[in-house]
Protein backbone atom coordinates (compact mmCIF):
# COMPACT_ATOMS: atom_id res chain seq x y z
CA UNK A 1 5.53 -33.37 -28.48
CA UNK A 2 8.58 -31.27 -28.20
CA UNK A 3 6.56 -28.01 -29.05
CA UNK A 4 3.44 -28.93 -26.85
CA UNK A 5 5.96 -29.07 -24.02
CA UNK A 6 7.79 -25.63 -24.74
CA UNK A 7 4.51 -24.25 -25.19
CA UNK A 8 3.23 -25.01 -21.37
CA UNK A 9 6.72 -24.75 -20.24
CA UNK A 10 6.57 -20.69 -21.74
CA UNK A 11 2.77 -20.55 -20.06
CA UNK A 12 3.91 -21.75 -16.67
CA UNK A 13 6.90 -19.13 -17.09
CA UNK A 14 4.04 -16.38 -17.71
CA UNK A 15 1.96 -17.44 -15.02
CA UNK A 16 4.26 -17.29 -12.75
CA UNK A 17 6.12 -14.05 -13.92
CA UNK A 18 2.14 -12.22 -13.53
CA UNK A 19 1.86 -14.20 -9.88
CA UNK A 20 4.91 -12.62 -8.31
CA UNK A 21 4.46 -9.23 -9.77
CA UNK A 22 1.04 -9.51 -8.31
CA UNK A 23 2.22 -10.52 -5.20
CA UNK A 24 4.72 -7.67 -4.85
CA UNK A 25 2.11 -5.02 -5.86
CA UNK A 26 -0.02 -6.27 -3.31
CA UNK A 27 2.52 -6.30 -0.66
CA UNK A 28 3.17 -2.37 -1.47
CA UNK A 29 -0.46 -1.55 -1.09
CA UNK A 30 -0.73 -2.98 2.05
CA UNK A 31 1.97 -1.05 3.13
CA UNK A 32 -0.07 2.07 1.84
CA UNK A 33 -2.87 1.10 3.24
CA UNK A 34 -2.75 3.68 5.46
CA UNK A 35 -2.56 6.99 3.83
CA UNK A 36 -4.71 9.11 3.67
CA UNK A 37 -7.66 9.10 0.32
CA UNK A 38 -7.83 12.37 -1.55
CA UNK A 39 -10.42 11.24 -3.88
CA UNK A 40 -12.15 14.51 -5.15
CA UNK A 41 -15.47 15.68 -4.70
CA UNK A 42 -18.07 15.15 -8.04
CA UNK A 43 -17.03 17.68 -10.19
CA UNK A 44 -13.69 18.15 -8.87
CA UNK A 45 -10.66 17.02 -11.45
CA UNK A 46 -8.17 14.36 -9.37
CA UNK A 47 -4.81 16.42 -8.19
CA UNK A 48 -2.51 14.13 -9.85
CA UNK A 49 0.41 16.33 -7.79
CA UNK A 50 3.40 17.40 -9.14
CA UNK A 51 5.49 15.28 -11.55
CA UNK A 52 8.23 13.28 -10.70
CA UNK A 53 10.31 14.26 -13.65
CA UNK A 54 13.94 14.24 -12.66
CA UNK A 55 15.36 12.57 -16.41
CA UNK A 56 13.66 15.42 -17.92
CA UNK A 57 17.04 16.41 -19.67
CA UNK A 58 17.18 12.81 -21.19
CA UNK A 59 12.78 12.70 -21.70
CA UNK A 60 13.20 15.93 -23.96
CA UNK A 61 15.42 14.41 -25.92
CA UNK A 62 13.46 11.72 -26.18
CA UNK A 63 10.47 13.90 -26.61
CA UNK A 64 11.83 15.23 -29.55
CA UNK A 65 13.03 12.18 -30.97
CA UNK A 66 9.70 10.71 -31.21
CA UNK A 67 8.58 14.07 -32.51
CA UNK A 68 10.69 13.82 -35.37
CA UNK A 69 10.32 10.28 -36.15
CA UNK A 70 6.15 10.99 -36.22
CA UNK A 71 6.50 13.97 -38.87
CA UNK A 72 9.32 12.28 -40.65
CA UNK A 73 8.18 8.81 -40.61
CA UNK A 74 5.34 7.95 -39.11
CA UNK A 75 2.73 10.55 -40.49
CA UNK A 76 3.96 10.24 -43.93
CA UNK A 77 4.03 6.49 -44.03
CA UNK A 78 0.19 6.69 -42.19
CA UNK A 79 -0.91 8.93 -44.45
CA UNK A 80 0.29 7.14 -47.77
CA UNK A 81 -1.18 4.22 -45.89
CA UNK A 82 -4.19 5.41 -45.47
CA UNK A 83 -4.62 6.62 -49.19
CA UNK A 84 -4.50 3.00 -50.67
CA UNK A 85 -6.67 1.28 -47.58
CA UNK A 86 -10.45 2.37 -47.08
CA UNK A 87 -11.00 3.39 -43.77
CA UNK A 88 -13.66 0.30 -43.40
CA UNK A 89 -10.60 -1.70 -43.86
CA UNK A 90 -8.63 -0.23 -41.21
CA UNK A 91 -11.40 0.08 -38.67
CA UNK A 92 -11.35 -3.54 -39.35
CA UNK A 93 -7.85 -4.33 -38.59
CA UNK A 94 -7.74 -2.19 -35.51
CA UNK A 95 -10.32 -4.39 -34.32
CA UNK A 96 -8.94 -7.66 -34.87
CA UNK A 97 -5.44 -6.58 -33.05
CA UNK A 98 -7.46 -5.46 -30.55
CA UNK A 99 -9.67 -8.79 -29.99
CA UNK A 100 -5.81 -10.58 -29.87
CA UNK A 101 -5.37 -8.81 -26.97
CA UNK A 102 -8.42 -9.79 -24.87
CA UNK A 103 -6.02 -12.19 -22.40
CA UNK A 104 -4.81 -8.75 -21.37
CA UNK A 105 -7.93 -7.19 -20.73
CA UNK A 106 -9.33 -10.66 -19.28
CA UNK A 107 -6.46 -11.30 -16.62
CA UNK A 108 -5.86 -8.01 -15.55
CA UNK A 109 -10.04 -7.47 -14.48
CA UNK A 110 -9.92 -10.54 -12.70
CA UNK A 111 -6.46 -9.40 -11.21
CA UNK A 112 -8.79 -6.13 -9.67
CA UNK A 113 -11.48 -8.07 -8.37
CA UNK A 114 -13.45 -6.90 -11.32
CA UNK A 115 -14.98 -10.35 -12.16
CA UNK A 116 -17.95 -9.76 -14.19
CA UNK A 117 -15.62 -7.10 -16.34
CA UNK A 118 -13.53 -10.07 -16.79
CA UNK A 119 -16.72 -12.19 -17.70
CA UNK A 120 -17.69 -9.65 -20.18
CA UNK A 121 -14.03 -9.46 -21.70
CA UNK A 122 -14.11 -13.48 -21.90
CA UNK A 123 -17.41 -12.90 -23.77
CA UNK A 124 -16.51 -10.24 -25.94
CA UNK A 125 -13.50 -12.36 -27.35
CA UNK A 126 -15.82 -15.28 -28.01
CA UNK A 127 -18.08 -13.85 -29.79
CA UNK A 128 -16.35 -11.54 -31.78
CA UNK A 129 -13.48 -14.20 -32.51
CA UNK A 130 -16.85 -16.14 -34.32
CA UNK A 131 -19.67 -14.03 -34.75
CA UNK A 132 -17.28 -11.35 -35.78
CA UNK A 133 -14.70 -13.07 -38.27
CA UNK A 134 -11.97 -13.55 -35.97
CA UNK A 135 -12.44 -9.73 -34.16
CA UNK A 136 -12.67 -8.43 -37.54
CA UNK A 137 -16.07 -6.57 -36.78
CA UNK A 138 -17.31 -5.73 -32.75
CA UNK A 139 -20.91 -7.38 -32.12
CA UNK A 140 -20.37 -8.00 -28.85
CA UNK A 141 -20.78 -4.14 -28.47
CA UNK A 142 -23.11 -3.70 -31.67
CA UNK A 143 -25.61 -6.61 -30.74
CA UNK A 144 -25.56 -7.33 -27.54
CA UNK A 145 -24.03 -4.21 -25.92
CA UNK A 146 -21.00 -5.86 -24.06
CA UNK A 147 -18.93 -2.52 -23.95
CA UNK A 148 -14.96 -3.03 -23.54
CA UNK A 149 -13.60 -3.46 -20.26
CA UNK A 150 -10.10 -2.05 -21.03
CA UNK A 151 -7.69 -2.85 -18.13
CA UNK A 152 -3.84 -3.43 -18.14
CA UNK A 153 -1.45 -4.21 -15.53
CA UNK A 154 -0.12 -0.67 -15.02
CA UNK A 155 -3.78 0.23 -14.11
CA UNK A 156 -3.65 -3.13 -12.03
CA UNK A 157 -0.73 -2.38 -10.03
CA UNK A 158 -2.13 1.58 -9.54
CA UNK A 159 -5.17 -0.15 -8.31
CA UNK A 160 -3.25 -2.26 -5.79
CA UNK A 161 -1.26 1.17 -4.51
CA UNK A 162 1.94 1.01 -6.46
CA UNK A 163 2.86 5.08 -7.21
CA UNK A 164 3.32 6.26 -10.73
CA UNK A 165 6.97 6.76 -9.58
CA UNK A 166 9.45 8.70 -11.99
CA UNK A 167 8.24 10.06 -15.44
CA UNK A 168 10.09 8.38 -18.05
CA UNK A 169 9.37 9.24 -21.95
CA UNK A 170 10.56 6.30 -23.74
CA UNK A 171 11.58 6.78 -27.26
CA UNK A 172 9.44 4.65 -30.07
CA UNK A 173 6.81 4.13 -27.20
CA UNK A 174 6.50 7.67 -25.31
CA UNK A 175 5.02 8.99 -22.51
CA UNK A 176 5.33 6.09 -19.50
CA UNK A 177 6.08 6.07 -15.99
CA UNK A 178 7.75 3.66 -13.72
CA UNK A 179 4.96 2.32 -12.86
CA UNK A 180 3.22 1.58 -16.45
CA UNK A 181 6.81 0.27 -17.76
CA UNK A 182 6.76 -2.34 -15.24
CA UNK A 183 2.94 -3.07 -16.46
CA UNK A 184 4.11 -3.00 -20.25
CA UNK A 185 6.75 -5.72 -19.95
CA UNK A 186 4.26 -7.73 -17.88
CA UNK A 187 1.17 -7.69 -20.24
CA UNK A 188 3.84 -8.21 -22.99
CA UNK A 189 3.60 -11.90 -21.46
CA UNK A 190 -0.12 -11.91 -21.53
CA UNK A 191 -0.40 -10.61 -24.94
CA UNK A 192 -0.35 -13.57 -28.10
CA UNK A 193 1.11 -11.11 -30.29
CA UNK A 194 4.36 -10.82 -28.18
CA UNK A 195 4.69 -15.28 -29.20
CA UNK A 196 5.31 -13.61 -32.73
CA UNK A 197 8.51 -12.09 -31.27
CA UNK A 198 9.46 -15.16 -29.63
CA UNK A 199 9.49 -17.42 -32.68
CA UNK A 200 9.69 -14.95 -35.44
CA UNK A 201 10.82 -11.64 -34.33
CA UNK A 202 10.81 -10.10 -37.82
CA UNK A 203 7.20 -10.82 -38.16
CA UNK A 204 6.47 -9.67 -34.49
CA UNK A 205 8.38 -6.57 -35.58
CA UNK A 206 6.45 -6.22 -38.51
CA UNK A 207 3.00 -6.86 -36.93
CA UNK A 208 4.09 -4.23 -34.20
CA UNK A 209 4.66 -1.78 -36.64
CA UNK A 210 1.88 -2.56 -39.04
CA UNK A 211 -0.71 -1.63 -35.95
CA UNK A 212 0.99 1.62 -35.12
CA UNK A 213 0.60 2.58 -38.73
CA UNK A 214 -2.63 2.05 -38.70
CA UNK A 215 -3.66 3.14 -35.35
CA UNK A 216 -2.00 6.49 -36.32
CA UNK A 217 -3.97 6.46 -39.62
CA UNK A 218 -7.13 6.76 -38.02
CA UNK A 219 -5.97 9.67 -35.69
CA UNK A 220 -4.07 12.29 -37.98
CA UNK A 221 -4.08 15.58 -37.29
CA UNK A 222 -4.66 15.29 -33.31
CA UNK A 223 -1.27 15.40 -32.25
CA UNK A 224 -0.31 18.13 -34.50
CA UNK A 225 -3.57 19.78 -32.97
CA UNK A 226 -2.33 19.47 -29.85
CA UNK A 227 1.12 20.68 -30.09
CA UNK A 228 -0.07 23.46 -31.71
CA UNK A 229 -2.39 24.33 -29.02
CA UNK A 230 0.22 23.85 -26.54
CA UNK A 231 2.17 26.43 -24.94
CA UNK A 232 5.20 23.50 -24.09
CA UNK A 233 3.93 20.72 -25.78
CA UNK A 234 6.72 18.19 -23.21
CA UNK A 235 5.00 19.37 -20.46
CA UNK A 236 1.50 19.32 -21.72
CA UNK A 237 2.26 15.88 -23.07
CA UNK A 238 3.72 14.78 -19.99
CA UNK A 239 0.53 16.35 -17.61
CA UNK A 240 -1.82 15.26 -20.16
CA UNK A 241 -0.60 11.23 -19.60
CA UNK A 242 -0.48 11.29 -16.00
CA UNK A 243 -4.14 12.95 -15.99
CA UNK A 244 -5.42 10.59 -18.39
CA UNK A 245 -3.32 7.49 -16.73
CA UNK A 246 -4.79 8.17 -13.05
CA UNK A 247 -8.52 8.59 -14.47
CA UNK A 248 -8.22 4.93 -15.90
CA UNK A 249 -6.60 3.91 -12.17
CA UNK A 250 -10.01 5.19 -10.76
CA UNK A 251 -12.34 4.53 -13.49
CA UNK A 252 -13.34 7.81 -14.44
CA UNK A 253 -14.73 7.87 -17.71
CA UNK A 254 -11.93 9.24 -19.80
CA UNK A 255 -14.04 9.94 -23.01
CA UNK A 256 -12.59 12.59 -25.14
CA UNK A 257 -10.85 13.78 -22.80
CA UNK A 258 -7.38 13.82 -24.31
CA UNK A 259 -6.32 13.68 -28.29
CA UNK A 260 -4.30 11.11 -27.36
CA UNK A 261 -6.47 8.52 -25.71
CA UNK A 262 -5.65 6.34 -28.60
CA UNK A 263 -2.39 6.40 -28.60
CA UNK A 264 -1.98 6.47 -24.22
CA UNK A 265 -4.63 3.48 -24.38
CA UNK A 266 -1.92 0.19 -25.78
CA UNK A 267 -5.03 -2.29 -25.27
C-alpha cells in the first residue's frame, strides 16, 4: 500500500512538474507571437543566427574535457566493448533503451498538437514491447511501417517559441543550450529509466552508462572524423548542434546530416 501510494504521489509530482513548464512555454510564445517568420525558402538552409556563446571560456574547457574523457575513456572502453558483444547484440540493446523511452516521445507529440505522432508512438511501444521481446527488435517499423516519431521537450518548448537562449557545453553530456537543459531535466521525469535513479541510483548510474557505451560502440570513428575535418572543431561542434537542434524544432528531415545525430538525438 505504502509503495502504490509513493508511486502516484511521484506521478502526480511529474504531471504537474510537465503542466507548469508547459504552461510557461506557452505563455512565452504568445508573447512572441508577433515576430516576424523567417522560415526559408525550399532549398534554402534555416539561418540559425549567430550564437549566443558568452561562457565560451568555461564551454572550451568543457569542450575539451569531454574530448579527453571520449579518447581516454570512452572510445577505449566502447571499443573493448564492442569486441566481446556482436553487433546484433548491441543493435538489440539500443533498441530496447530506446522503446523505455517511448513516454517521452508519446507526451511530448501530444504536447505539439501532433496527435496521430503520438498515436503512432503509443503504437510503436505496444507492439514492440510484445511483438518485439520487450523493444528488443523494431516491427513496428519492419512490419507495419510505423516510423519513429522522435520528439522531446526541448523541441516542445522551441515549438511553443521559447529561444535556444545561451550555448552551454555541459561536461559528461555536451553540446546543450538553455533551452534543451530545461527540456533534459523535464523529460528526465517522463523517462522510466530516471525511477532507477530514484530508488537505486547505482543501478541508474550504471544503466546510464551502459547505453552510452553502447550507443558510442555503434558510432566509432565519426567524431574523430569530424574533428579531423574541422578547422575548430568547438565551433563546428557548437554550429553543427544548433543547426541540427533547430531542423528537429521545424521538422526538417535531419537524415545524415550531421555525424553526430546519434549522439545530439538523447531519445
Amino acid at each position: 500500500m505504502k509503495n502504490r501510494d509513493r508511486f502516484f504521489s511521484q506521478l502526480f509530482r511529474i504531471c504537474s512538474c510537465c503542466l507548469a513548464i508547459w504552461l510557461g512555454s506557452l505563455t512565452l510564445a504568445l508573447g512572441q507571437a508577433a515576430m516576424e517568420d523567417h522560415d526559408p525558402d525550399f532549398g534554402e538552409e534555416q539561418d540559425i543566427g549567430l550564437a549566443n556563446d558568452p561562457l565560451e571560456p568555461m564551454n572550451r574547457v568543457f569542450f575539451h574535457f569531454n574530448d579527453k574523457l571520449y579518447f581516454w575513456v570512452l572510445k577505449p572502453t566502447s571499443q573493448g566493448y564492442a569486441y566481446f558483444v556482436a553487433e546484433d547484440v548491441r543493435l538489440c540493446v539500443r533498441s530496447f533503451l530506446k522503446n523505455l523511452l517511448a513516454p517521452v516521445r508519446i507526451v511530448n507529440n501530444l504536447l505539439q498538437g501532433k496527435v496521430a505522432n503520438s498515436g503512432i508512438e503509443t503504437a510503436r511501444f505496444v507492439i514492440n514491447s510484445t511483438l518485439g521481446i520487450a523493444g528488443l527488435a523494431d516491427p513496428a517499423q519492419h512490419e507495419f511501417g510505423l516510423s519513429p516519431k522522435p520528439e522531446d521537450l526541448g523541441q516542445t518548448l522551441g515549438v511553443y517559441g521559447l529561444k535556444e537562449g545561451l550555448y552551454i557545453c555541459w561536461p559528461f553530456f555536451g553540446p546543450s543550450t538553455v533551452r534543451d537543459t530545461i527540456g533534459l531535466a523535464g523529460d528526465f521525469f517522463l523517462s522510466p529509466v530516471s525511477y532507477f535513479a530514484w530508488s537505486e541510483p547505482g543501478l541508474g548510474v550504471t544503466v546510464q552508462v551502459g547505453r552510452e557505451v553502447n550507443n558510442t560502440s555503434l558510432v566509432l570513428g565519426d567524431y574523430e572524423n569530424f574533428k579531423e575535418a574541422a578547422i575548430e572543431p568547438y565551433i563546428a561542434l557548437r554550429d553543427a548542434y544548433r543547426q541540427h537542434r533547430n531542423k528537429k524544432i521545424s521538422d526538417a528531415d535531419v537524415g545524415a546530416d550531421s555525424v553526430f545525430s546519434s549522439s545530439f538525438d538523447r531519445i
